[in-house]
N, C-alpha and C. Protein backbone atom coordinates (compact mmCIF):
# COMPACT_ATOMS: atom_id res chain seq x y z
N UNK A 1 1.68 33.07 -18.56
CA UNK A 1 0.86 34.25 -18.78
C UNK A 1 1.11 34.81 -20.18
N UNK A 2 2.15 34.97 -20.86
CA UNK A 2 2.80 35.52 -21.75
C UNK A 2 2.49 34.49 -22.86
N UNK A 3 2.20 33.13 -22.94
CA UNK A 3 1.84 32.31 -23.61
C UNK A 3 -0.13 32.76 -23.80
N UNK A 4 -0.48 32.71 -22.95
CA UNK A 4 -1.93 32.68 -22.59
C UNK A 4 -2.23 34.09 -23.87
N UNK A 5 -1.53 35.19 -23.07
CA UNK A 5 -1.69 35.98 -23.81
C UNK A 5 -1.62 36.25 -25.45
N UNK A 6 -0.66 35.31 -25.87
CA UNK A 6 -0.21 35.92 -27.44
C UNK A 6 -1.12 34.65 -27.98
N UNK A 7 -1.94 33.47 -27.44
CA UNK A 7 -2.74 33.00 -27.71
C UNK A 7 -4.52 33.68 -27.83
N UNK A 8 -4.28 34.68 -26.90
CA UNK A 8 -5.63 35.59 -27.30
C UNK A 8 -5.61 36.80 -28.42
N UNK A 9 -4.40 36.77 -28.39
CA UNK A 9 -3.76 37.85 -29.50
C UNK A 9 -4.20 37.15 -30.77
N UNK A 10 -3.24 35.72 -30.82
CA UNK A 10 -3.74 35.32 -32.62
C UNK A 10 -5.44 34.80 -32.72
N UNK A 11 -5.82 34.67 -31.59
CA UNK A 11 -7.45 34.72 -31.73
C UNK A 11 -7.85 35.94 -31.90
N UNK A 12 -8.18 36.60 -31.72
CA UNK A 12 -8.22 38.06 -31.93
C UNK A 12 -7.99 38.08 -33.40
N UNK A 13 -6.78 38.09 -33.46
CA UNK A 13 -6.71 38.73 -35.14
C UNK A 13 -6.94 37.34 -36.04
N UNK A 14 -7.55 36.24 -35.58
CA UNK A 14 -8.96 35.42 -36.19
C UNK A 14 -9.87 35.94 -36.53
N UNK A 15 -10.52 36.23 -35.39
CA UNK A 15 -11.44 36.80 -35.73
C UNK A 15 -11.94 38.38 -36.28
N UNK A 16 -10.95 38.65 -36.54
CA UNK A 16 -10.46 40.21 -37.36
C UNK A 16 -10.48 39.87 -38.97
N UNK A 17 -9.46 38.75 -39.07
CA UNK A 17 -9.80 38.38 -40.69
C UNK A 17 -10.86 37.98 -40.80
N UNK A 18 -11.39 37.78 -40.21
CA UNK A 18 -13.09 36.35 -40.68
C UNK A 18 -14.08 37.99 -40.61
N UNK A 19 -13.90 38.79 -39.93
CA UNK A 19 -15.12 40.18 -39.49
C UNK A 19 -16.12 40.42 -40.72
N UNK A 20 -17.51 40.55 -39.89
CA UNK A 20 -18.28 40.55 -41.13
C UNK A 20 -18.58 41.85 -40.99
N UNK A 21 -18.20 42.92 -41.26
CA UNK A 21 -18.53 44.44 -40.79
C UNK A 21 -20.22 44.88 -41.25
N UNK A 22 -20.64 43.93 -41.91
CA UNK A 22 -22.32 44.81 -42.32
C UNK A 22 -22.98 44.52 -41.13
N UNK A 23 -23.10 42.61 -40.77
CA UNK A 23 -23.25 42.06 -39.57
C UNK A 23 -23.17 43.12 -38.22
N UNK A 24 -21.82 43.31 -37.73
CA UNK A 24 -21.60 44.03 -36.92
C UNK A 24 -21.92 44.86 -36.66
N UNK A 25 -22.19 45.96 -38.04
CA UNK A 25 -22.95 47.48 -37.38
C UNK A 25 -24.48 47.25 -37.18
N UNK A 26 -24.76 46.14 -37.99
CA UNK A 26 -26.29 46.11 -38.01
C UNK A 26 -26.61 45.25 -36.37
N UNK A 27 -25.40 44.84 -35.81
CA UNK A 27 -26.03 44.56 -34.74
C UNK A 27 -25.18 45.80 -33.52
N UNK A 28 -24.69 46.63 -34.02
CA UNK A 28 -24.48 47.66 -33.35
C UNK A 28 -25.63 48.75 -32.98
N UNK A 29 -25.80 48.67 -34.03
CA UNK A 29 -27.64 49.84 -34.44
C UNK A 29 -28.68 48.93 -33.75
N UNK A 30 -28.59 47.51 -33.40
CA UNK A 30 -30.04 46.98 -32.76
C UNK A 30 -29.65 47.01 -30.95
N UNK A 31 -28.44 47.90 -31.06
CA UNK A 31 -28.12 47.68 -29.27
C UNK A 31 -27.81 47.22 -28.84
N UNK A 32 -26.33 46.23 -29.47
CA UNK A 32 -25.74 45.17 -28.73
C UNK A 32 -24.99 46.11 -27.33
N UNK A 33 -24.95 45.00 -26.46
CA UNK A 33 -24.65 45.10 -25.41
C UNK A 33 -22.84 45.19 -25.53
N UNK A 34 -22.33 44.56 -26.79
CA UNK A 34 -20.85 44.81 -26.53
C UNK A 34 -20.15 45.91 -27.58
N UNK A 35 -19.07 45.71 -26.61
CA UNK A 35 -18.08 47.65 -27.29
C UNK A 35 -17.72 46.65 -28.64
N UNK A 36 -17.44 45.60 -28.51
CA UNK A 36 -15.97 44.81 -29.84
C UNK A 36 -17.49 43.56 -30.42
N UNK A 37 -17.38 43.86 -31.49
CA UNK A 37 -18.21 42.84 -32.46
C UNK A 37 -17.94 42.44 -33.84
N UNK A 38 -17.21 41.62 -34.07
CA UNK A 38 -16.57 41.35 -35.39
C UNK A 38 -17.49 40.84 -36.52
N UNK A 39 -19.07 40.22 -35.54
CA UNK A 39 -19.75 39.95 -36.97
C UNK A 39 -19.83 38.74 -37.14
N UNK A 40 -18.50 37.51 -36.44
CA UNK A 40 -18.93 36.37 -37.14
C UNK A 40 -19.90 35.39 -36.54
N UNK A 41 -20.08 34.63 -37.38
CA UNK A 41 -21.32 33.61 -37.52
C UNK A 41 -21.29 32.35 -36.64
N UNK A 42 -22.02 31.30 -35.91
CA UNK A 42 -22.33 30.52 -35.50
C UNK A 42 -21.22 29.33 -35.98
N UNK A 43 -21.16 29.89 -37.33
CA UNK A 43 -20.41 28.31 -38.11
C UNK A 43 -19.18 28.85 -38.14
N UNK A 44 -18.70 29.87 -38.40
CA UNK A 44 -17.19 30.13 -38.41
C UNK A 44 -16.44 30.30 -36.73
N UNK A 45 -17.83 30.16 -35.74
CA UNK A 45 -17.47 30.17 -34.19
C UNK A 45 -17.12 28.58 -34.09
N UNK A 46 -17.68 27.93 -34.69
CA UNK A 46 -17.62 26.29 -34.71
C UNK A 46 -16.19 25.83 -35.18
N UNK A 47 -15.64 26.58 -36.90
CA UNK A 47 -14.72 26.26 -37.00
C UNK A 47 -13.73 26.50 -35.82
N UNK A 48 -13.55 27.53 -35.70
CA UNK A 48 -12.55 27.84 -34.40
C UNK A 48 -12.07 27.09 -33.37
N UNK A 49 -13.21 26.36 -33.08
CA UNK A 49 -13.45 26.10 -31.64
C UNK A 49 -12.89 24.39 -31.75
N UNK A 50 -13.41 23.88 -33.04
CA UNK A 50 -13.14 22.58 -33.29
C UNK A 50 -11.33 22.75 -33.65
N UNK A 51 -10.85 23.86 -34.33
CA UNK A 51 -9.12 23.83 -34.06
C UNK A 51 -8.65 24.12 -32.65
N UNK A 52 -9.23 25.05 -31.39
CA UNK A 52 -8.77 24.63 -30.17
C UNK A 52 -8.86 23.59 -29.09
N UNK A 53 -10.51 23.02 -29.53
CA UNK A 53 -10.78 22.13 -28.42
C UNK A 53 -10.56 21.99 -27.30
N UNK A 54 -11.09 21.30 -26.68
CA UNK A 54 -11.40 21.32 -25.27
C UNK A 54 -10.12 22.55 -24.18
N UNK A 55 -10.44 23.86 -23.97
CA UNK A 55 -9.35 24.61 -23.78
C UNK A 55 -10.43 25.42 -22.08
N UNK A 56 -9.91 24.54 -21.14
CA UNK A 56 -10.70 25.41 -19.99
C UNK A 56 -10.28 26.88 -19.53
N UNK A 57 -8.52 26.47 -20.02
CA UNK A 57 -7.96 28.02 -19.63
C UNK A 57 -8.56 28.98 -20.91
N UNK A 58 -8.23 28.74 -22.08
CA UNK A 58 -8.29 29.85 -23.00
C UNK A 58 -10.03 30.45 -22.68
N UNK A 59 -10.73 29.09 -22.51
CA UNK A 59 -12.24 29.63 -22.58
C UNK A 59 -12.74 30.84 -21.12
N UNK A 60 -11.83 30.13 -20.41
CA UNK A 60 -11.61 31.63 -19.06
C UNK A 60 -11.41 33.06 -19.56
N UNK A 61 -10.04 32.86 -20.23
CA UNK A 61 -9.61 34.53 -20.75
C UNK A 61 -10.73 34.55 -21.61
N UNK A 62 -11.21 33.74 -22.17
CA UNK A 62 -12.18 34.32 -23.66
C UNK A 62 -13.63 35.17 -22.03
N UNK A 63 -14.22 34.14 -21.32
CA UNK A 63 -14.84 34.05 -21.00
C UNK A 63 -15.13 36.06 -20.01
N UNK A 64 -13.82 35.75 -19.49
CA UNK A 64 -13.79 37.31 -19.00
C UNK A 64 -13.17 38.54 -19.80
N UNK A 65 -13.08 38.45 -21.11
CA UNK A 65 -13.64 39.58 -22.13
C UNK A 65 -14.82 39.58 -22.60
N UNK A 66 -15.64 40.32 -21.59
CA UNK A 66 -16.87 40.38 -21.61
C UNK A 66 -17.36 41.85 -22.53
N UNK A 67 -16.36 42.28 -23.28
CA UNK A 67 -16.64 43.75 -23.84
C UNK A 67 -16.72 43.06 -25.92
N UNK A 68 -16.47 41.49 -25.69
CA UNK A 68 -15.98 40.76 -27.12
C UNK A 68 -17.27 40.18 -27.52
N UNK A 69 -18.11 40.11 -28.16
CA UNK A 69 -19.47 39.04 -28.58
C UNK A 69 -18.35 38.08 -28.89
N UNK A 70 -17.63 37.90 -29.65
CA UNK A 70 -17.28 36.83 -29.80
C UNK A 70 -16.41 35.74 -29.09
N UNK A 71 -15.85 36.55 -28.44
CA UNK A 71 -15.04 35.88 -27.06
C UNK A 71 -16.26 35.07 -26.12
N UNK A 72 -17.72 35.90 -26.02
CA UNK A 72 -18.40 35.34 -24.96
C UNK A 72 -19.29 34.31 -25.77
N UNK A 73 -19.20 34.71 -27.27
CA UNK A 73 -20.03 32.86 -27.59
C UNK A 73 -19.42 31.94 -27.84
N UNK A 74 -17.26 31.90 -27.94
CA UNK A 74 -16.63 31.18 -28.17
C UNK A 74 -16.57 30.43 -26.87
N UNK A 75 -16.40 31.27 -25.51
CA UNK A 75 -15.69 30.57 -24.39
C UNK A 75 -16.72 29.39 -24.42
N UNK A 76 -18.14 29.02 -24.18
CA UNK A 76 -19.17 27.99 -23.88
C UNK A 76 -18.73 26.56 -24.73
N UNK A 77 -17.99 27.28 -26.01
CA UNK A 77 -17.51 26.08 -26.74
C UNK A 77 -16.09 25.62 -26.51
N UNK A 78 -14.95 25.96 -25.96
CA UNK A 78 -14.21 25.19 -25.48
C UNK A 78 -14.45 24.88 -24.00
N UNK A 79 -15.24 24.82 -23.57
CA UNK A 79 -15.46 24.08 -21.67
C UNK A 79 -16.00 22.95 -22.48
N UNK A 80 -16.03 22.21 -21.30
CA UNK A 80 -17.30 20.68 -21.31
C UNK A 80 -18.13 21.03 -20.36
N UNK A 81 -19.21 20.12 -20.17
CA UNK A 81 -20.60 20.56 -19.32
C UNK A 81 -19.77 20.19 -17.71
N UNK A 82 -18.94 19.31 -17.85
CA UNK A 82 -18.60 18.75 -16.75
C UNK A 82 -17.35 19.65 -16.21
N UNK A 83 -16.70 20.63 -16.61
CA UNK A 83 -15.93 21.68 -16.16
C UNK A 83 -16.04 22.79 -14.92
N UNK A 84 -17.49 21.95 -14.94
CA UNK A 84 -18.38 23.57 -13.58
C UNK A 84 -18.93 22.42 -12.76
N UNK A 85 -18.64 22.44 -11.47
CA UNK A 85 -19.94 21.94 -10.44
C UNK A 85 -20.96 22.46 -10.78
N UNK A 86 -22.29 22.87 -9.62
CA UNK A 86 -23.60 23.03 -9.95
C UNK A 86 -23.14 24.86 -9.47
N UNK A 87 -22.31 25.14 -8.63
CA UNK A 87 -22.10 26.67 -8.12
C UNK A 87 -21.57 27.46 -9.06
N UNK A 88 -20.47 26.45 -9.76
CA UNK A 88 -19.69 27.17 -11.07
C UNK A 88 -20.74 27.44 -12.40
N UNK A 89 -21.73 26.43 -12.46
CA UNK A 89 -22.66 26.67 -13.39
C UNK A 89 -23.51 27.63 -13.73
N UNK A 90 -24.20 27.41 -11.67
CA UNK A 90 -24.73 29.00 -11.49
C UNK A 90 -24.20 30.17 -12.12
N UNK A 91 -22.83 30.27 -11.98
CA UNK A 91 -21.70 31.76 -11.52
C UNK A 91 -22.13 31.96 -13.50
N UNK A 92 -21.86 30.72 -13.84
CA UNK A 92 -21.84 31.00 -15.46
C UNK A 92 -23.09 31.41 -15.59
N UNK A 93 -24.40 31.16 -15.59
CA UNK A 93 -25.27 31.96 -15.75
C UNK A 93 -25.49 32.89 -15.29
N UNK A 94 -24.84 33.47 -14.07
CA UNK A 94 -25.19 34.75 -13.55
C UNK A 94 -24.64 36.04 -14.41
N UNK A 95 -23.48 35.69 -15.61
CA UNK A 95 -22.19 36.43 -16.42
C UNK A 95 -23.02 36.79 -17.44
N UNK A 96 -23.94 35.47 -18.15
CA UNK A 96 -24.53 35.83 -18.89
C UNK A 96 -24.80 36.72 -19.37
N UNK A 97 -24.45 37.48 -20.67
CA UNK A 97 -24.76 39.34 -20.99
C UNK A 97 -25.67 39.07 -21.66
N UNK A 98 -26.19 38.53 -22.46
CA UNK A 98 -27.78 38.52 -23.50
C UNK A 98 -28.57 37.48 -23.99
N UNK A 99 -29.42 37.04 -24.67
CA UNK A 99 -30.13 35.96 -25.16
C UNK A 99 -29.00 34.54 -25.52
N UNK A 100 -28.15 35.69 -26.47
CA UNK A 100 -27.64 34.92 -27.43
C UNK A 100 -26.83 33.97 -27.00
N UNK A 101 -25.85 35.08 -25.95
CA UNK A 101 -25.10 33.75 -25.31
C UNK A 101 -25.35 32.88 -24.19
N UNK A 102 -26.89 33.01 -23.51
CA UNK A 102 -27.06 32.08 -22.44
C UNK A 102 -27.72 31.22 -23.88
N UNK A 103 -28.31 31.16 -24.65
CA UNK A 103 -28.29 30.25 -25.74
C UNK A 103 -27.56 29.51 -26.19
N UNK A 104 -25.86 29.91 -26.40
CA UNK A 104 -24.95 29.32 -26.46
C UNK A 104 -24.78 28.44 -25.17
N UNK A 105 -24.33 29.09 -23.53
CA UNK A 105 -24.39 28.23 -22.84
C UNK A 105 -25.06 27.07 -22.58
N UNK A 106 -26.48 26.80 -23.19
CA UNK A 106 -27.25 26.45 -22.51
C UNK A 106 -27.11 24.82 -23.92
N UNK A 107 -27.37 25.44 -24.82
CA UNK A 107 -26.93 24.40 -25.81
C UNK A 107 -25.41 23.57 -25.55
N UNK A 108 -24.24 24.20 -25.44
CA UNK A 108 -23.22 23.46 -25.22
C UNK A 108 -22.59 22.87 -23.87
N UNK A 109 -23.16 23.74 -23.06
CA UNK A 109 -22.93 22.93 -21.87
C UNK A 109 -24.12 22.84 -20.78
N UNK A 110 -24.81 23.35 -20.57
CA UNK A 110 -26.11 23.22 -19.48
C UNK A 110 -26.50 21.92 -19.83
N UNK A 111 -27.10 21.84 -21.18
CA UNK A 111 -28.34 20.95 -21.23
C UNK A 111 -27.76 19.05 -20.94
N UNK A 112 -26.53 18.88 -21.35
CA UNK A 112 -25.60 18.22 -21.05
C UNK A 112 -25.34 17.49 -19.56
N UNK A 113 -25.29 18.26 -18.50
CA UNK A 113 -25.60 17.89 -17.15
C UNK A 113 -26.58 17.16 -16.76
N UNK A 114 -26.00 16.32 -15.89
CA UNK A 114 -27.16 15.59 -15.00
C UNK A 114 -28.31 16.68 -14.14
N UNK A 115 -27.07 17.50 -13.70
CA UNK A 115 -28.27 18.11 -12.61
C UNK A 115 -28.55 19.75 -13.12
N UNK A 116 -28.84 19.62 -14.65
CA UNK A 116 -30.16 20.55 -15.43
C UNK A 116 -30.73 21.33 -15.06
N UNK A 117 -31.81 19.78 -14.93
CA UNK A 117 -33.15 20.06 -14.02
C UNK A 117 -32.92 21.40 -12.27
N UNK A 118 -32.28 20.88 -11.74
CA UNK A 118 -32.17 22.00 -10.83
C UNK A 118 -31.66 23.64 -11.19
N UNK A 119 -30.75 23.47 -11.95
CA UNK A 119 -29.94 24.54 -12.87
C UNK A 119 -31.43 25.42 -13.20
N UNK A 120 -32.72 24.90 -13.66
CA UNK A 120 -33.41 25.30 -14.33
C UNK A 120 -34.60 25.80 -13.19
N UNK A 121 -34.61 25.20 -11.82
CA UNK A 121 -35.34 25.21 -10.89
C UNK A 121 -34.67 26.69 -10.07
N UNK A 122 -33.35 26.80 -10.01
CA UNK A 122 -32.69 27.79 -9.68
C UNK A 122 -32.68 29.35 -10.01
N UNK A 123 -32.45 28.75 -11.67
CA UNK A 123 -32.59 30.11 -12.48
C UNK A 123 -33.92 30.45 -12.74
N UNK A 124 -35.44 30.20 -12.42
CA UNK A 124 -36.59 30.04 -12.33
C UNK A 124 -36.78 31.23 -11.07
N UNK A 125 -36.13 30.82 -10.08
CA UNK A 125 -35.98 31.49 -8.98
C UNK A 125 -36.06 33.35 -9.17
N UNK A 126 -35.01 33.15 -9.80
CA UNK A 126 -34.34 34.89 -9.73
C UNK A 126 -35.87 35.48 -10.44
N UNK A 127 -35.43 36.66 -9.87
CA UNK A 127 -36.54 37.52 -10.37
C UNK A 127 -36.29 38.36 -11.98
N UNK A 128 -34.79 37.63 -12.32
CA UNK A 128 -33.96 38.55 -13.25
C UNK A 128 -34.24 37.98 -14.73
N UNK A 129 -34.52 38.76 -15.61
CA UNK A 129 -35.61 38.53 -16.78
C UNK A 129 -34.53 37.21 -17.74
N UNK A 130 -33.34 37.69 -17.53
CA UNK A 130 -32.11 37.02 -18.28
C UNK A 130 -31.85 35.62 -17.74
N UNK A 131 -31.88 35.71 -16.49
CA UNK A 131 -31.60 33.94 -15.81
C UNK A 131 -33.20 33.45 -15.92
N UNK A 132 -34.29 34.06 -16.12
CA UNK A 132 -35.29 33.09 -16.19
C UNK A 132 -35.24 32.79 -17.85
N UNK A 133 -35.01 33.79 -18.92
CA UNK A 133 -34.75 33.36 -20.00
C UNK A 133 -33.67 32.59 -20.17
N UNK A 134 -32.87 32.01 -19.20
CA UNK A 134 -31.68 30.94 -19.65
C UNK A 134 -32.43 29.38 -19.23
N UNK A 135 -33.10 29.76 -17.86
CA UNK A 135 -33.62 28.50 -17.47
C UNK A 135 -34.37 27.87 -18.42
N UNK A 136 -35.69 28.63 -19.37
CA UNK A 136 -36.35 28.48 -20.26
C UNK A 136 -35.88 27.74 -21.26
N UNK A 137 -34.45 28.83 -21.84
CA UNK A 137 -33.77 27.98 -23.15
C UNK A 137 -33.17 26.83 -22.96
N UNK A 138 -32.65 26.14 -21.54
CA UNK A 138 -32.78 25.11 -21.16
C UNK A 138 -33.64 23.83 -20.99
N UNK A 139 -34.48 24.65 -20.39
CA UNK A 139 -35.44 23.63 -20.67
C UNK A 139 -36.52 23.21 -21.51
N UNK A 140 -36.55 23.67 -22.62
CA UNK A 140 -36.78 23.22 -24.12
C UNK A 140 -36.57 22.05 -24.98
N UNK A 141 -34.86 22.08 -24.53
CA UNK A 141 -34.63 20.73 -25.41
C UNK A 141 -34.81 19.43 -24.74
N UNK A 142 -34.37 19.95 -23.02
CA UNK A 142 -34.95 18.66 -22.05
C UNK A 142 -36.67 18.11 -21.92
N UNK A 143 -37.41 19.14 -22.63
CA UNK A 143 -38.43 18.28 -22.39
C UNK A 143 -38.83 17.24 -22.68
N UNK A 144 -39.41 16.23 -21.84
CA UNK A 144 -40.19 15.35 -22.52
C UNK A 144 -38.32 13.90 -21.96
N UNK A 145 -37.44 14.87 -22.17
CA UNK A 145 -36.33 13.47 -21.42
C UNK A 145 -36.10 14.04 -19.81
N UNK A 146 -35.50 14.52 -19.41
CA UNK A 146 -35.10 15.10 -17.98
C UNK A 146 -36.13 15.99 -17.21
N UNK A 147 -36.77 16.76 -17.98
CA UNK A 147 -37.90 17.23 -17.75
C UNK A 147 -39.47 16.87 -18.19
N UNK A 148 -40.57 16.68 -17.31
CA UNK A 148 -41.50 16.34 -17.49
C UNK A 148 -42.16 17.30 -18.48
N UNK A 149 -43.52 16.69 -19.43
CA UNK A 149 -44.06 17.81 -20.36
C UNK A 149 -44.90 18.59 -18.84
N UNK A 150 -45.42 17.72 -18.54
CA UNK A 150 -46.28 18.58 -17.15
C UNK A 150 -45.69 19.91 -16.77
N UNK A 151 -44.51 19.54 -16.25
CA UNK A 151 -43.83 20.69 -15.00
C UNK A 151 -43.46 21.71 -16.28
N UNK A 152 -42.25 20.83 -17.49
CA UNK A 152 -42.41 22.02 -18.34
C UNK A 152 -43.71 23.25 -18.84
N UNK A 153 -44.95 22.26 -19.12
CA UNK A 153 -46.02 23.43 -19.04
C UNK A 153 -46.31 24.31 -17.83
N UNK A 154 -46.13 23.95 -16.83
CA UNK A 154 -46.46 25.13 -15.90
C UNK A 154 -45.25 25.89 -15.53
N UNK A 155 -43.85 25.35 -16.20
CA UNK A 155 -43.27 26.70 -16.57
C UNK A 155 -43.22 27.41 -17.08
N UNK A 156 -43.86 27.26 -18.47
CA UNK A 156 -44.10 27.70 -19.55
C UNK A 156 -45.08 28.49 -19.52
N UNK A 157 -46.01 28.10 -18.23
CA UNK A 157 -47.23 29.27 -18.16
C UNK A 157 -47.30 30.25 -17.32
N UNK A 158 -46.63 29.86 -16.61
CA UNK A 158 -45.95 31.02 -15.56
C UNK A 158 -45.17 32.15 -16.17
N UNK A 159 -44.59 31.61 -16.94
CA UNK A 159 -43.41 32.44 -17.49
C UNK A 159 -44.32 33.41 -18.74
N UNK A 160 -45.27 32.55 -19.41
CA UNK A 160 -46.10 33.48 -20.20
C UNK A 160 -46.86 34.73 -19.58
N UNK A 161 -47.54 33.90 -18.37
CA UNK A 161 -48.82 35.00 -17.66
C UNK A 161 -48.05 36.07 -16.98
N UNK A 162 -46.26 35.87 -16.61
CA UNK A 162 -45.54 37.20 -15.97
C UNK A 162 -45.64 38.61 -17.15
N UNK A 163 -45.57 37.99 -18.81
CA UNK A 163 -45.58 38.94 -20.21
C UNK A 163 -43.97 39.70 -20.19
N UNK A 164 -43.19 39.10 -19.67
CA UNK A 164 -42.15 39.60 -19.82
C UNK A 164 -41.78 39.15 -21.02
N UNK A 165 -41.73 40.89 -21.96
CA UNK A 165 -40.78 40.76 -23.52
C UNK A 165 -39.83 39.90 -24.05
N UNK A 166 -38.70 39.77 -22.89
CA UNK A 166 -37.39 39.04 -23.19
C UNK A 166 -38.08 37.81 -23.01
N UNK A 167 -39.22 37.01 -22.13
CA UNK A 167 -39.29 35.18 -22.43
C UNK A 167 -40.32 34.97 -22.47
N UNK A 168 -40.92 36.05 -22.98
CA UNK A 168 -42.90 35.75 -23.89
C UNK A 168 -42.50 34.41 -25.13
N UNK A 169 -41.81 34.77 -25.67
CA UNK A 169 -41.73 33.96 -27.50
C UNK A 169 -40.92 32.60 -26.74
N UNK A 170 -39.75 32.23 -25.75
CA UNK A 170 -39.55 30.80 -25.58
C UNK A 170 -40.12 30.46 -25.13
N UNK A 171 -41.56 31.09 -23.88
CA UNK A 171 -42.11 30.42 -23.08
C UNK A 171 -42.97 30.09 -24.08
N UNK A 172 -43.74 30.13 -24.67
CA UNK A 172 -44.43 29.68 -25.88
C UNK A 172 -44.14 28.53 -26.62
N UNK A 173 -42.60 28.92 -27.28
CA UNK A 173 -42.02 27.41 -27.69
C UNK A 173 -42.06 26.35 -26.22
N UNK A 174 -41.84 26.70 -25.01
CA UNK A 174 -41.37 25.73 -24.31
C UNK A 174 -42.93 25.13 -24.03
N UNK A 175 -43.82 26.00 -23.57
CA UNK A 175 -45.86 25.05 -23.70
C UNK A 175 -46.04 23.97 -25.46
N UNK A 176 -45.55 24.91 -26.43
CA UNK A 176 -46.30 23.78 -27.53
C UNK A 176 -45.50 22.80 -27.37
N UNK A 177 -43.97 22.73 -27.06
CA UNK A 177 -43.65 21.72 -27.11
C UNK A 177 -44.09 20.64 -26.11
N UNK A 178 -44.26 21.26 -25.21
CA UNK A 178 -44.94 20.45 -24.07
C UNK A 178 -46.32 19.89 -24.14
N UNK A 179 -47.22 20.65 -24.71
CA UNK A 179 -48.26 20.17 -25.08
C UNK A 179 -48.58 19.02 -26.27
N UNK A 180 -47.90 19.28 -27.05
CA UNK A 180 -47.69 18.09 -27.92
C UNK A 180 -47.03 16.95 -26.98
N UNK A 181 -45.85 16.61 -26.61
CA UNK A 181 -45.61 15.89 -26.29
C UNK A 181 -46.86 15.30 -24.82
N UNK A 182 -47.65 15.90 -24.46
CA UNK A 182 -48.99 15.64 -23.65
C UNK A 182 -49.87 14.85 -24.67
N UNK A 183 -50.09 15.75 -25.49
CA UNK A 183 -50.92 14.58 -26.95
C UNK A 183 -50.53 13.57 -27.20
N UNK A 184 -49.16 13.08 -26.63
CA UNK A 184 -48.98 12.15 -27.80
C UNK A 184 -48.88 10.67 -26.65
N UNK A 185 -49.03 11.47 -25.18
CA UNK A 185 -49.05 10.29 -24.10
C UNK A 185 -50.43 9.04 -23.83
């Protein structure tokens, strides 16, 4: 425990030296959802992650400081896709706090899985604006391999004709992409 801990400690004050403070307030002022935001970037989350690697415990503690942006877009990058059954996967999308990081999830470990496609049939389900926007960002990059362009378009149109704000703009990306890849059959 005492190990675990002074390992979230020198992460922490990682990501304290790296803090981009203009970043941070400016995503403080657009309403982030978290109390602690240091600001950093996609690529300096990468460096990090490539010096801990594959870390299921640390990505837990990261995973349940849910008050950290950066704790919750780091944890997705030390798991593997194969770390969660299909229930544990669920549970991970249900944690989900905003766009950004079921984006993260969905890129580093969802899309990765064999069983996706259901992941995406599931989170389709909920009536909850955030798990249908995860299913979406999922199924984007699968189209056209794991997912059909077909079925992708009539998720894509479903998801348009509901006009929900939060997955108007992917459901969009997720039809052209689908539609092109229809053109090109």
């Amino acid at each position: 425990m005492t190990s675990q801990f002074n390992r979230m400690q020198t992460l922490k004050r990682r990501f304290f030296a790296m803090r981009n403070g203009l970043l941070a307030d400016q995503m403080r002022r657009a309403g982030s959802c978290y109390r602690i935001i240091f600001g950093l970037n996609i690529i300096q989350l990468n460096e990090i992650a490539r010096d801990y690697g594959h870390d299921p415990e640390l990505a837990e503690a990261l995973w349940a400081n849910t008050t950290t942006r950066e704790s919750m877009l780091l944890a997705p990058m030390l798991w593997m896709p194969d770390d969660f059954d299909a229930e544990g996967a669920m549970r991970l999308c249900s944690a989900v706090p905003d766009p950004e990081v079921a984006d993260m999830v969905c890129h580093r470990l969802l899309k990765m899985r064999t069983d996706a496609p259901a992941i995406i049939d599931r989170l389709l389900a909920s009536g909850e604006p955030l798990m249908r926007y995860t299913a979406l960002r999922l199924a984007l990059p699968l189209t056209g391999s794991t997912i059909s362009p077909g079925k992708a378009l009539e998720i894509a149109d479903t998801e348009i004709a509901a006009g929900n704000p939060l997955t108007k703009a992917l459901a969009v990306m997720v039809k052209s992409e689908a539609e092109f890849l229809l053109e090109e059959e």
